[in-house]
PDB file of N, CA and C in Angstrom:
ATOM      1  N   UNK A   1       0.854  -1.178   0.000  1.00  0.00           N
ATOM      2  CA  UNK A   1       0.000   0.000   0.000  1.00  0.00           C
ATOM      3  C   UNK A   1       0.900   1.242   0.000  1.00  0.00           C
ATOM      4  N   UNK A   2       0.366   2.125  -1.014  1.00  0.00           N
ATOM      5  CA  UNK A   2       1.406   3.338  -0.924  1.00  0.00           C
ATOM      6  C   UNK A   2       1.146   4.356   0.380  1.00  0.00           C
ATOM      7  N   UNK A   3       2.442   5.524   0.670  1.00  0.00           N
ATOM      8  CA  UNK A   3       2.536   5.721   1.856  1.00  0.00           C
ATOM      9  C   UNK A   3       1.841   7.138   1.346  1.00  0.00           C
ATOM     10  N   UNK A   4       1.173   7.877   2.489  1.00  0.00           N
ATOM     11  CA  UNK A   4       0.637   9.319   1.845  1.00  0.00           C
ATOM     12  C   UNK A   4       1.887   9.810   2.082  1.00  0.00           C
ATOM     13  N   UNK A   5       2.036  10.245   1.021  1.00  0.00           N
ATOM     14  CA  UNK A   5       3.267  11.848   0.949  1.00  0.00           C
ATOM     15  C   UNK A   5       2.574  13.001   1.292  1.00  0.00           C
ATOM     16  N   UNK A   6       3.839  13.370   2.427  1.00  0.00           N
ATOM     17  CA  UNK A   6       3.325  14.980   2.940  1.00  0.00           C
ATOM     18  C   UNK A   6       4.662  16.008   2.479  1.00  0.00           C
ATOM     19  N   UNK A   7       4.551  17.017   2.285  1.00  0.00           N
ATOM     20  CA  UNK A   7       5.202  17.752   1.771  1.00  0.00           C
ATOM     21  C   UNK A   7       5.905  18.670   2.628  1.00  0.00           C
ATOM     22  N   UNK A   8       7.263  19.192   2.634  1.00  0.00           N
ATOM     23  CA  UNK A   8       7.924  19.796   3.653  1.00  0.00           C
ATOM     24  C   UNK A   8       8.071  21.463   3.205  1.00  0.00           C
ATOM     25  N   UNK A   9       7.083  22.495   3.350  1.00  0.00           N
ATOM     26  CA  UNK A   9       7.493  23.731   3.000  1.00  0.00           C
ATOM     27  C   UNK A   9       7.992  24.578   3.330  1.00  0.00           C
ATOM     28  N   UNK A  10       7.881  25.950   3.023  1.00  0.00           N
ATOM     29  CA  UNK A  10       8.215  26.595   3.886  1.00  0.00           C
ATOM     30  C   UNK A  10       7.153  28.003   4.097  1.00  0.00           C
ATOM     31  N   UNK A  11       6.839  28.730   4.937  1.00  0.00           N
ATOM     32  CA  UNK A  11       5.695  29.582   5.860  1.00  0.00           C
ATOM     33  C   UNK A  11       6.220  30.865   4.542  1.00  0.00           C
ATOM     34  N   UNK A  12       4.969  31.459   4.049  1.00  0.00           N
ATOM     35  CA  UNK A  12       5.297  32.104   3.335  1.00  0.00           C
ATOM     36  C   UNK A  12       5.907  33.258   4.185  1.00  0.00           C
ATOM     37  N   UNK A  13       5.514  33.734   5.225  1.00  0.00           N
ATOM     38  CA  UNK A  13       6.130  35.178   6.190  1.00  0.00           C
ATOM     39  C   UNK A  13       7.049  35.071   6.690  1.00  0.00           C
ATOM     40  N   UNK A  14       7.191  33.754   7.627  1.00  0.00           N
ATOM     41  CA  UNK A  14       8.526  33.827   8.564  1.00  0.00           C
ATOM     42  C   UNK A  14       9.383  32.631   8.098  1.00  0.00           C
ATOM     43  N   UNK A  15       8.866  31.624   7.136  1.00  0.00           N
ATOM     44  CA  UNK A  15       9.864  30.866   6.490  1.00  0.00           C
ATOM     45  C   UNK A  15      10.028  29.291   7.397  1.00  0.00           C
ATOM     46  N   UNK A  16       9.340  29.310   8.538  1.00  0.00           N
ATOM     47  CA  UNK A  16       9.375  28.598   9.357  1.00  0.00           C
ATOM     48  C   UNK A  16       8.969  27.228   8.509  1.00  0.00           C
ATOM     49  N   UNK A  17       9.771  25.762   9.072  1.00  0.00           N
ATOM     50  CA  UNK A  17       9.036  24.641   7.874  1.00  0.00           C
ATOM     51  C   UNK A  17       7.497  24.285   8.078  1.00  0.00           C
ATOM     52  N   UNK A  18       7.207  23.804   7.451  1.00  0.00           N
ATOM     53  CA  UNK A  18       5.356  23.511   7.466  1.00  0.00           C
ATOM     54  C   UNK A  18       4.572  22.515   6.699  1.00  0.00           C
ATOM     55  N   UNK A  19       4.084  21.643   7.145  1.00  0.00           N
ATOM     56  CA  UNK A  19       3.799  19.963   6.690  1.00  0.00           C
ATOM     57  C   UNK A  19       2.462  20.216   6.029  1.00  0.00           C
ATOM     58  N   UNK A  20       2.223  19.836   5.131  1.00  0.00           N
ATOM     59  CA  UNK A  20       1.011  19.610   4.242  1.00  0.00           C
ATOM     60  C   UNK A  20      -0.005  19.266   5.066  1.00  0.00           C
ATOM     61  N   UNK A  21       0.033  18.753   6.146  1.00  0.00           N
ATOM     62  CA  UNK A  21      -1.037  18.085   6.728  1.00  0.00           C
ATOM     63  C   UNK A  21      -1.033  19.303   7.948  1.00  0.00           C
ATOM     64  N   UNK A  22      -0.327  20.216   8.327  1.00  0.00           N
ATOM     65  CA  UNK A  22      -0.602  21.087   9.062  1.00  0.00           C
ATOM     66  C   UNK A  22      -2.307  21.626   9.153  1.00  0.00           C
ATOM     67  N   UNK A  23      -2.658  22.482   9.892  1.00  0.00           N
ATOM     68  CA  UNK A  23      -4.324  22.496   9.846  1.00  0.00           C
ATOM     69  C   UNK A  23      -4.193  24.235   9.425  1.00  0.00           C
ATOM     70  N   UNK A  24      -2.330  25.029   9.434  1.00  0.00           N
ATOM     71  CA  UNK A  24      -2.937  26.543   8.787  1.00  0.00           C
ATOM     72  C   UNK A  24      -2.139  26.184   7.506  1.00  0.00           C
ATOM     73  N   UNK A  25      -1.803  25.272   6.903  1.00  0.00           N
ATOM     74  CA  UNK A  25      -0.829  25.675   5.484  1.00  0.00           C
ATOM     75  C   UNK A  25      -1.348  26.048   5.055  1.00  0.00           C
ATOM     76  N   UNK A  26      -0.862  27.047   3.817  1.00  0.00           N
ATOM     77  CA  UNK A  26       0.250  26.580   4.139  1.00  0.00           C
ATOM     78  C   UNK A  26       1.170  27.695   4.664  1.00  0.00           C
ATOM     79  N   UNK A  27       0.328  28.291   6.197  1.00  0.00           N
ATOM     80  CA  UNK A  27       1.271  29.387   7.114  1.00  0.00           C
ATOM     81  C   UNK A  27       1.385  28.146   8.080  1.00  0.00           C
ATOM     82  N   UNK A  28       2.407  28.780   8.930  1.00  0.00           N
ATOM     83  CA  UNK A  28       2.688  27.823  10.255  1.00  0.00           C
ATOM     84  C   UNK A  28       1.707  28.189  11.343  1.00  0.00           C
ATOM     85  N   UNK A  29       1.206  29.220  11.245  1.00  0.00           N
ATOM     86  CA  UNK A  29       0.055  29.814  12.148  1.00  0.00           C
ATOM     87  C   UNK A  29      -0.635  30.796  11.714  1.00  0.00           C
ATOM     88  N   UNK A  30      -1.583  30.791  12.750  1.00  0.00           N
ATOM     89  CA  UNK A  30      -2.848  31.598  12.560  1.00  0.00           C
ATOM     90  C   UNK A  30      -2.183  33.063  11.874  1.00  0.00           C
ATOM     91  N   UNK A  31      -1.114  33.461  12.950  1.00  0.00           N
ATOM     92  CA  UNK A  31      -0.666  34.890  13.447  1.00  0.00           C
ATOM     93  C   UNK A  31      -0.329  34.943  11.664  1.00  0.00           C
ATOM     94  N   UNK A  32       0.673  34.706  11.613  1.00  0.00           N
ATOM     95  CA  UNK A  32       1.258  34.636   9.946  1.00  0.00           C
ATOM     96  C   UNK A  32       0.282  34.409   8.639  1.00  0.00           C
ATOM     97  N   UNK A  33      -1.018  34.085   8.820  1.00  0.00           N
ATOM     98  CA  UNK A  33      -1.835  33.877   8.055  1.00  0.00           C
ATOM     99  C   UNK A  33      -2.792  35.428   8.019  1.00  0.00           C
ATOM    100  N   UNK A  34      -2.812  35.895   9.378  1.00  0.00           N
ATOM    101  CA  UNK A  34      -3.585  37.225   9.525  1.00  0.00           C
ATOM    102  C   UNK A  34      -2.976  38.371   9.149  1.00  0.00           C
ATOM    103  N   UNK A  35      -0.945  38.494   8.706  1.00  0.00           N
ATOM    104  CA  UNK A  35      -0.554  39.228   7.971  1.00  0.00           C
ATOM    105  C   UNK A  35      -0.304  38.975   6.811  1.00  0.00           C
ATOM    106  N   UNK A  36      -0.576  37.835   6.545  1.00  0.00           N
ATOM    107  CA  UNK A  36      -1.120  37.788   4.832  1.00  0.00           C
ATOM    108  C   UNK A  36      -2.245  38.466   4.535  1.00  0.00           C
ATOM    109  N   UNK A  37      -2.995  38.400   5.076  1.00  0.00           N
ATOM    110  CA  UNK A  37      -4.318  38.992   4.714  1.00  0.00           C
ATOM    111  C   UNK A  37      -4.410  40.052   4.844  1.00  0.00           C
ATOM    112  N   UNK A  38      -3.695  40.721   5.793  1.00  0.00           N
ATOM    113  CA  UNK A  38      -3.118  42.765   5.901  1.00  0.00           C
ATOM    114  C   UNK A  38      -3.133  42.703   4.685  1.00  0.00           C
ATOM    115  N   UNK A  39      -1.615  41.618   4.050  1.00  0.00           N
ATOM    116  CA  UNK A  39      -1.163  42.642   3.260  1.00  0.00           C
ATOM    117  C   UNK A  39      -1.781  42.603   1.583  1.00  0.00           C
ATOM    118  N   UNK A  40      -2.591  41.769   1.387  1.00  0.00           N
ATOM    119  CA  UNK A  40      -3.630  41.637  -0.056  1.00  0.00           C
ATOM    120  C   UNK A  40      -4.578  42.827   0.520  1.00  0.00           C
ATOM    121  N   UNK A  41      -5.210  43.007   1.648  1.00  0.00           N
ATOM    122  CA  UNK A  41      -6.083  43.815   2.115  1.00  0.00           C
ATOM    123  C   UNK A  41      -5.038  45.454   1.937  1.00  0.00           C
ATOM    124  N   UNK A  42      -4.435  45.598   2.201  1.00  0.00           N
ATOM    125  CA  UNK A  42      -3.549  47.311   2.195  1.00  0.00           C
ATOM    126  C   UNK A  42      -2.746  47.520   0.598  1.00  0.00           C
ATOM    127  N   UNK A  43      -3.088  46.020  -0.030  1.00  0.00           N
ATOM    128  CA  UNK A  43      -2.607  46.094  -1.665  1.00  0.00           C
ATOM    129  C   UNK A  43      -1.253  46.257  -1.661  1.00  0.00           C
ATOM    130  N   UNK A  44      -0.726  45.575  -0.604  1.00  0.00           N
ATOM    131  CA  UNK A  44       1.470  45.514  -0.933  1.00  0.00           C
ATOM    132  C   UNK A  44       1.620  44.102  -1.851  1.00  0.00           C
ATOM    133  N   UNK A  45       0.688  43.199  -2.163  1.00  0.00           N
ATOM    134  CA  UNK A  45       0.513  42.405  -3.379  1.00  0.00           C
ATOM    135  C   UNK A  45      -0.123  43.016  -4.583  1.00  0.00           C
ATOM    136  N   UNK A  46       0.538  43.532  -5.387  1.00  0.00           N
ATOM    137  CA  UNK A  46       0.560  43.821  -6.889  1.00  0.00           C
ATOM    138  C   UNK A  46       0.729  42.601  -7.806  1.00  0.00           C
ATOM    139  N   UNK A  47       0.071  43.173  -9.090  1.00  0.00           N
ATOM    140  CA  UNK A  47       0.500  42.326 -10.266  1.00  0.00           C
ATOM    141  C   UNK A  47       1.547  43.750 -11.121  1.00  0.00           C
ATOM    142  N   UNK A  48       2.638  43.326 -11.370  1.00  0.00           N
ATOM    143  CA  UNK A  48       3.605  43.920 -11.690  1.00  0.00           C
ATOM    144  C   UNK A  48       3.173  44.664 -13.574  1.00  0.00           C
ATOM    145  N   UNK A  49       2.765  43.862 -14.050  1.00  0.00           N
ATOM    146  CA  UNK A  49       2.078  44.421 -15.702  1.00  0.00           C
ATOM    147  C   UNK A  49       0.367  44.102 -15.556  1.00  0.00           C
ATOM    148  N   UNK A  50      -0.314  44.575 -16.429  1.00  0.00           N
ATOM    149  CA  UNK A  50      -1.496  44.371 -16.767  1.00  0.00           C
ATOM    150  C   UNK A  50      -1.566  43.268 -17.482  1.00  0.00           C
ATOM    151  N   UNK A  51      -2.496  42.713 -16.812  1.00  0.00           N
ATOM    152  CA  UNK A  51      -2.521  41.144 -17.637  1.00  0.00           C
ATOM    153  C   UNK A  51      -4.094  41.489 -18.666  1.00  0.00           C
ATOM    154  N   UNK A  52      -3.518  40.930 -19.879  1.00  0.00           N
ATOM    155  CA  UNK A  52      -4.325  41.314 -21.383  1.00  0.00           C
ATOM    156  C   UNK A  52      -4.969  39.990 -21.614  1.00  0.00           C
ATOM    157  N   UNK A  53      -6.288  40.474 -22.244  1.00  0.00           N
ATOM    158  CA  UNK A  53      -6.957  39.396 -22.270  1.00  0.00           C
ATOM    159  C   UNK A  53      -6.845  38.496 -24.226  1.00  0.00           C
ATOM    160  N   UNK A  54      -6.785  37.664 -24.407  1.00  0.00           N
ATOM    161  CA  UNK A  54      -6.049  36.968 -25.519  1.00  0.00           C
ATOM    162  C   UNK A  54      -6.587  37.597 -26.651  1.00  0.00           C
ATOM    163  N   UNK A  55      -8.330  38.030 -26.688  1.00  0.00           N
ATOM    164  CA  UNK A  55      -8.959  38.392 -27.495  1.00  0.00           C
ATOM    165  C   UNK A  55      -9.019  39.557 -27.682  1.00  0.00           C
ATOM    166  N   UNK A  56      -8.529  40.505 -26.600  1.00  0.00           N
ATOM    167  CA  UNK A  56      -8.211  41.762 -27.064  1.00  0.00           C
ATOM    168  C   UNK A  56      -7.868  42.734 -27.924  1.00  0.00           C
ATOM    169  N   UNK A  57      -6.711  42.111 -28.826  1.00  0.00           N
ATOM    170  CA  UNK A  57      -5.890  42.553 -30.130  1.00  0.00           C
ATOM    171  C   UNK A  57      -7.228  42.488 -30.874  1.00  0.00           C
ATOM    172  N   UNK A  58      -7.728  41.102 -31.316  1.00  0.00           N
ATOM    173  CA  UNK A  58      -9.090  40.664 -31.875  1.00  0.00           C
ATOM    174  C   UNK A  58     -10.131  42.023 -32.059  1.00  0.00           C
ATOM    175  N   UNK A  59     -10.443  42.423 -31.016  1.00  0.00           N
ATOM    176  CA  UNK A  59     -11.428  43.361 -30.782  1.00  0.00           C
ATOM    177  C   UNK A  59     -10.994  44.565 -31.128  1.00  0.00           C
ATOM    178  N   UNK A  60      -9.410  45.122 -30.858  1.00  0.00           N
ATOM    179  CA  UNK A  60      -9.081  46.610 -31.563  1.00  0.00           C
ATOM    180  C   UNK A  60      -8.738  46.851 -32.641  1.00  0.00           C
ATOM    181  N   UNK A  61      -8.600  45.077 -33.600  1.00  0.00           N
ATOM    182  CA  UNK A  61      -8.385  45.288 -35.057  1.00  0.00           C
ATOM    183  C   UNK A  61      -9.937  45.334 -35.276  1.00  0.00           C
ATOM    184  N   UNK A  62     -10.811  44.733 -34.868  1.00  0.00           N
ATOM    185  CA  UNK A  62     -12.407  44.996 -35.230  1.00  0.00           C
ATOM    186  C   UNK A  62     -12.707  46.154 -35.515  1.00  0.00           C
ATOM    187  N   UNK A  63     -12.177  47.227 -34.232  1.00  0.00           N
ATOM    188  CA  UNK A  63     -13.073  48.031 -34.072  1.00  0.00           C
ATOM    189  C   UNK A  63     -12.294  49.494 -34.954  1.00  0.00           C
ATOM    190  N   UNK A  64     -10.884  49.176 -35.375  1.00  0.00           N
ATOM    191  CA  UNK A  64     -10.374  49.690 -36.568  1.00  0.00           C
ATOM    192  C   UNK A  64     -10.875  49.788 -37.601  1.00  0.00           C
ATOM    193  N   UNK A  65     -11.442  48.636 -38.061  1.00  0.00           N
ATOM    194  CA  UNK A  65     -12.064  48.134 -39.039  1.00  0.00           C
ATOM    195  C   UNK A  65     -13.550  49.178 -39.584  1.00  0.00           C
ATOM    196  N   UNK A  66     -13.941  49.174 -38.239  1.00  0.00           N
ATOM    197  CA  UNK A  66     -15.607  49.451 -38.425  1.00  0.00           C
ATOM    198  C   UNK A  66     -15.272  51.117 -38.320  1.00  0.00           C
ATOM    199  N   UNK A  67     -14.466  51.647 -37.386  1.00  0.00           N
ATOM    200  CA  UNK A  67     -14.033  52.808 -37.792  1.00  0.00           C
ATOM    201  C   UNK A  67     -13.357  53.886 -39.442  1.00  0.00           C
ATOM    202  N   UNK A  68     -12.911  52.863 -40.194  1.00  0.00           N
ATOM    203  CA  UNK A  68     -12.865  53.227 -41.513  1.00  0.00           C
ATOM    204  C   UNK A  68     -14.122  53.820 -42.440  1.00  0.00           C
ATOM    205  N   UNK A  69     -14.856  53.193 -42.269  1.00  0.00           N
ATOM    206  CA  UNK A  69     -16.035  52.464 -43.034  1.00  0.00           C
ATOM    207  C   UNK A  69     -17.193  54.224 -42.540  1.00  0.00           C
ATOM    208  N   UNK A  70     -17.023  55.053 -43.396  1.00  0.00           N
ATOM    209  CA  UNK A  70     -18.255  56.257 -42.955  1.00  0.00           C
ATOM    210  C   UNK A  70     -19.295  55.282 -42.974  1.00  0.00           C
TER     211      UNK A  70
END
């Protein structure tokens, strides 16, 4: 019978190690989990570029298009 694999990480804040089967992963605690959430909540997590949607280009050659046309 295979064995469950647990995984050895590490606490995203204080780095501390932290087992898959822990009950806050994947923080080592509560405390470290409640300044994660500061910091998405006060916005010090950014997305660094604007993320574009695939069909976009699609839609501003369209609307080029229909703009020619009196």
């Amino acid at each position: 019978m295979p064995r469950k694999r647990t995984l050895k990480l590490r606490c995203p804040i204080c780095k501390k190690p932290v087992k898959n089967t822990d009950m806050d992963f994947p923080f080592c605690s509560q405390r470290c989990r409640t300044i994660d959430l500061g910091r998405w909540a006060s916005g010090a997590y950014v997305i660094s570029s604007p993320v574009r949607d695939a069909e976009e280009p699609i839609r501003e050659s369209n609307l080029e298009d229909v703009d020619k046309d009196p």
